[in-house]
Protein backbone atom coordinates (compact mmCIF):
# COMPACT_ATOMS: atom_id res chain seq x y z
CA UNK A 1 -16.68 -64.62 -258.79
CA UNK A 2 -13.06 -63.71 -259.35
CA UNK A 3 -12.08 -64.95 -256.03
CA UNK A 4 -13.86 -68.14 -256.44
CA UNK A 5 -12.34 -68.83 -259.19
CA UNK A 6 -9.19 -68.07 -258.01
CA UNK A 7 -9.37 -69.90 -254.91
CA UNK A 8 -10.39 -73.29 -257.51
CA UNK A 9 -7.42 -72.64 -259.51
CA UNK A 10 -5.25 -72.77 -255.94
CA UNK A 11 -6.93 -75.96 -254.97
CA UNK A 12 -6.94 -77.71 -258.59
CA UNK A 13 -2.88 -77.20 -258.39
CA UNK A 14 -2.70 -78.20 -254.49
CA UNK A 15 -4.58 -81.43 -255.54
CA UNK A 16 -2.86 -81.69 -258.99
CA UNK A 17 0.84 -81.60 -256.61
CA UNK A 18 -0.60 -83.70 -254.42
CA UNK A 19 -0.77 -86.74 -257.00
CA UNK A 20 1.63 -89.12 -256.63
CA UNK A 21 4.14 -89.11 -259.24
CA UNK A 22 3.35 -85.28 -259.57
CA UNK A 23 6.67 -83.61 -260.85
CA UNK A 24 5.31 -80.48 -262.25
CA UNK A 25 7.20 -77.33 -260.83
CA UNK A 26 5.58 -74.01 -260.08
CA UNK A 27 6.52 -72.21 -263.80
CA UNK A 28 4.98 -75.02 -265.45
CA UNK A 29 1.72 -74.42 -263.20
CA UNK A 30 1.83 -70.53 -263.33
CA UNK A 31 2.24 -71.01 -267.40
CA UNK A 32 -0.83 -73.64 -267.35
CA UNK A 33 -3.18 -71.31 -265.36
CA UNK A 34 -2.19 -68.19 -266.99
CA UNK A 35 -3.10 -70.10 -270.33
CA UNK A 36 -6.37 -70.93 -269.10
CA UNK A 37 -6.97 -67.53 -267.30
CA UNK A 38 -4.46 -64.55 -268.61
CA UNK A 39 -5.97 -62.25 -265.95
CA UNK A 40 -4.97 -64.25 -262.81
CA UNK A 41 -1.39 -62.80 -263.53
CA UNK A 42 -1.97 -60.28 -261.44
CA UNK A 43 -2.92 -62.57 -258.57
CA UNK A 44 0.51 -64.54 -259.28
CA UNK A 45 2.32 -61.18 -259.58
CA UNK A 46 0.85 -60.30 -256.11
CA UNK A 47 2.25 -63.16 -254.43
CA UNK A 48 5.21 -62.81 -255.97
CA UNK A 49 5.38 -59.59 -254.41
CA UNK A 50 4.28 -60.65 -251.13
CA UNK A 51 6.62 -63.88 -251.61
CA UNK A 52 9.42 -61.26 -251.96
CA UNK A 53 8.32 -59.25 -249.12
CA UNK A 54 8.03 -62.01 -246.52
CA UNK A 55 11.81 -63.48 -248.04
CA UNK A 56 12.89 -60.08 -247.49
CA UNK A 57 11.95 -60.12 -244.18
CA UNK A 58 13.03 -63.11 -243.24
CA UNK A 59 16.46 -62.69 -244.31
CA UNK A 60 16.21 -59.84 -242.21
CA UNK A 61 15.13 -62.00 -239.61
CA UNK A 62 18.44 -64.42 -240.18
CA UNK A 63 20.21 -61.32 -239.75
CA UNK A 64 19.34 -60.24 -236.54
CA UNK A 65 19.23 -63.16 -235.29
CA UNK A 66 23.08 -64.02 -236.14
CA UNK A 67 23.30 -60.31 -234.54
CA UNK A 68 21.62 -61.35 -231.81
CA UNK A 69 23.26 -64.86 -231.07
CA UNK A 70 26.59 -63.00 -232.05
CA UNK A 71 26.20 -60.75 -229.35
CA UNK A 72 25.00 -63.42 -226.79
CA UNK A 73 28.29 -65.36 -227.77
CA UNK A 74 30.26 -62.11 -226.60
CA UNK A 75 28.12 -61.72 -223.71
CA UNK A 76 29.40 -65.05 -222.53
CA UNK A 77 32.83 -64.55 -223.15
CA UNK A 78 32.84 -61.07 -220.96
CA UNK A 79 31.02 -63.28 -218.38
CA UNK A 80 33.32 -65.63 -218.24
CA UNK A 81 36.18 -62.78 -218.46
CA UNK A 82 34.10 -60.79 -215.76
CA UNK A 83 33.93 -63.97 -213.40
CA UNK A 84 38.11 -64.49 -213.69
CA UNK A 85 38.71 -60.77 -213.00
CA UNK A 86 36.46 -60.83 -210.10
CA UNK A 87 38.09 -64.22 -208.71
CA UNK A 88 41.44 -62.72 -209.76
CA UNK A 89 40.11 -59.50 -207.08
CA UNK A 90 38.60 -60.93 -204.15
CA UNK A 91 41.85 -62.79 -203.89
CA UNK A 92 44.08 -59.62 -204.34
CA UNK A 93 41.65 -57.97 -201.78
CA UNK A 94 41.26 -61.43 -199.13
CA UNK A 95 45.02 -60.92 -199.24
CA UNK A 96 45.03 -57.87 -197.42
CA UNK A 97 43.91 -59.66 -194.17
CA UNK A 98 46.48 -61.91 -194.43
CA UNK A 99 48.86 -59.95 -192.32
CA UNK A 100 46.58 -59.52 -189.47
CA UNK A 101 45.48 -62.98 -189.76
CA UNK A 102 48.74 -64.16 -189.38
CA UNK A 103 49.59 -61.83 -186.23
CA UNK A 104 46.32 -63.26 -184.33
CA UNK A 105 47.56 -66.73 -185.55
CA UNK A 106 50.84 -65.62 -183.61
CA UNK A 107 48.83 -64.59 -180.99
CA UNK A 108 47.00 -67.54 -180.15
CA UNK A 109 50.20 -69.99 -180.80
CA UNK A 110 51.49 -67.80 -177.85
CA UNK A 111 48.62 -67.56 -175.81
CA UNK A 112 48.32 -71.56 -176.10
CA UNK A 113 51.97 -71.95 -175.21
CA UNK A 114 51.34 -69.77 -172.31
CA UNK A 115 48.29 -71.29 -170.98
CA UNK A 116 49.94 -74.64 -171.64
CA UNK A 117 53.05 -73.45 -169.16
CA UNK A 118 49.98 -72.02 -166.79
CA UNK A 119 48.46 -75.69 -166.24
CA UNK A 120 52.15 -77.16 -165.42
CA UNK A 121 52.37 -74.44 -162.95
CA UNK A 122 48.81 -75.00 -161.29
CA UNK A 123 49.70 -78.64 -161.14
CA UNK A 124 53.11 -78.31 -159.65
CA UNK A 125 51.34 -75.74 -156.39
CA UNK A 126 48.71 -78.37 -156.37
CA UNK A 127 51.07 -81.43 -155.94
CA UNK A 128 53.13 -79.36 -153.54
CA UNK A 129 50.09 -77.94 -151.48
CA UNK A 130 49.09 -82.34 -151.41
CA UNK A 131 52.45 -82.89 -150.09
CA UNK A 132 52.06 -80.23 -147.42
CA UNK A 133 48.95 -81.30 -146.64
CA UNK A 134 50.28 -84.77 -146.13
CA UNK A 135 53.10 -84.27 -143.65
CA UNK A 136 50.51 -81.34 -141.58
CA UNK A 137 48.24 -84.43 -141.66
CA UNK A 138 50.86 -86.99 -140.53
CA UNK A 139 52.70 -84.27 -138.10
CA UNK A 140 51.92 -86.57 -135.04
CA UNK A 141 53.73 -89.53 -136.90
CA UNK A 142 56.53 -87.19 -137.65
CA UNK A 143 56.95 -85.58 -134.80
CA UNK A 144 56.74 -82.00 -136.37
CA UNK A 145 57.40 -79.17 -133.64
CA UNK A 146 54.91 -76.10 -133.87
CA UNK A 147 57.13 -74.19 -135.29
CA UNK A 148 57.69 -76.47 -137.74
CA UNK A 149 53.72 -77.01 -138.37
CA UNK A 150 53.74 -73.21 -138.28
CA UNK A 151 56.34 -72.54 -141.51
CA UNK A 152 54.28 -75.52 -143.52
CA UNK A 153 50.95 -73.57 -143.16
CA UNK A 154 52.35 -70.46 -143.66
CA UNK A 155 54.14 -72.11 -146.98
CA UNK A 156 50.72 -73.30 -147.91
CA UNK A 157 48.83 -70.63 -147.53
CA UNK A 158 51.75 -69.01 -149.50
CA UNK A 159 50.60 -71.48 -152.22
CA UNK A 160 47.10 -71.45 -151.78
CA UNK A 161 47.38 -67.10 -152.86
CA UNK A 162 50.06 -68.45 -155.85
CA UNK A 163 47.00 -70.78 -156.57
CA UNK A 164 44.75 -68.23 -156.90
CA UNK A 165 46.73 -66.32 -158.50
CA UNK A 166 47.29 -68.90 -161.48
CA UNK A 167 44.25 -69.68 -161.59
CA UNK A 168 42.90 -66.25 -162.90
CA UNK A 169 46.03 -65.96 -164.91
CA UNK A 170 44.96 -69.52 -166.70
CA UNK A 171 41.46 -68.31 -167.08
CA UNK A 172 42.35 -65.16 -168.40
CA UNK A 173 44.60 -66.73 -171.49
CA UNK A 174 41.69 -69.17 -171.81
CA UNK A 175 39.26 -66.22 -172.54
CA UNK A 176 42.00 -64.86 -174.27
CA UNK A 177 42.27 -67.91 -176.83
CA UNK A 178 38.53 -67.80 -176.99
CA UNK A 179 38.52 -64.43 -178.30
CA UNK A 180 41.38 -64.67 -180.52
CA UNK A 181 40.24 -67.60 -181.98
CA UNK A 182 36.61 -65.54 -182.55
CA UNK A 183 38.78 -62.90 -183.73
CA UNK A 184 40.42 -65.07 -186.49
CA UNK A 185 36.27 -66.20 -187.61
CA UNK A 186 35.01 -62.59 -187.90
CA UNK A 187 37.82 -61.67 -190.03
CA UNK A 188 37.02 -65.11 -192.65
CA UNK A 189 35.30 -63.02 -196.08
């Protein structure tokens, strides 16, 4: 019966706050209720208690909390600290390529250069081996002697093995800039 009435107390001062115009605080209540019913002190004393125990806990709450976000505040910083410093390295480490990067970079401005002077060779044997071929072809006009005819073959066969020969050399500093510039990739972090 207790309980009941306890419970009609709780809902006569819910619906008594709930007026409009209602400006009664909780001590005037507690004093009201107690007048009415001295032993429900003990259920105002309990919630008190519990009141206490539940603001006790939530200021421990608060607490960690501020811990908590205190700590993920730090957290950030040393990320953001931890991020620099590990820019700040791959840098200092990337830099230790440099020097090989650079020598390949020689390497392939020289390999280019060479292969450039390669092609102007090529085409210089083939513009002399058309020329030959010309004045074999027109040796009738020209009235070329064998002998003659004879030192023009032999010159372009002369240039025909040259030929050849410049012709590997040119595709060898090709494959040679190929690689280097492959080489110059692999080494990219």
């Amino acid at each position: 019966m207790r309980d009941a009435g306890f419970l009609t107390v709780i809902w006569l001062c819910a619906s008594l706050c709930a007026l409009p115009g209602c400006v009664r605080n909780e001590a005037e209540m507690e004093k009201e209720v107690l007048a009415h019913d001295a032993s429900f002190k003990e259920a105002i004393d309990k919630r008190n208690s519990l009141r206490s125990e539940i603001d006790a806990r939530q200021e421990a709450c608060r607490q960690k909390e501020a811990e908590i976000d205190e700590k993920i505040e730090s957290l950030k910083a040393q990320k953001v600290q931890d991020r620099k410093e590990y820019a700040r390295q791959a840098a200092q480490i990337k830099r230790q390529l440099d020097p090989d990067k650079r020598d390949l970079e020689r390497e392939l401005i020289e390999f280019a250069r060479q292969y450039k002077r390669k092609k102007e060779e090529l085409n210089n044997i083939e513009r002399d081996m058309d020329e030959i071929n010309d004045l074999i072809t027109k040796k009738d006009d020209l009235a070329l002697s064998q002998e003659e005819i004879l030192t023009w073959n032999e010159r372009l066969a002369a240039l025909t093995k040259k030929k050849t020969l410049a012709v590997q050399e040119k595709d060898k500093l090709q494959k040679e800039i190929r690689i280097t510039k492959l080489k110059v990739k692999v080494l990219k972090l």
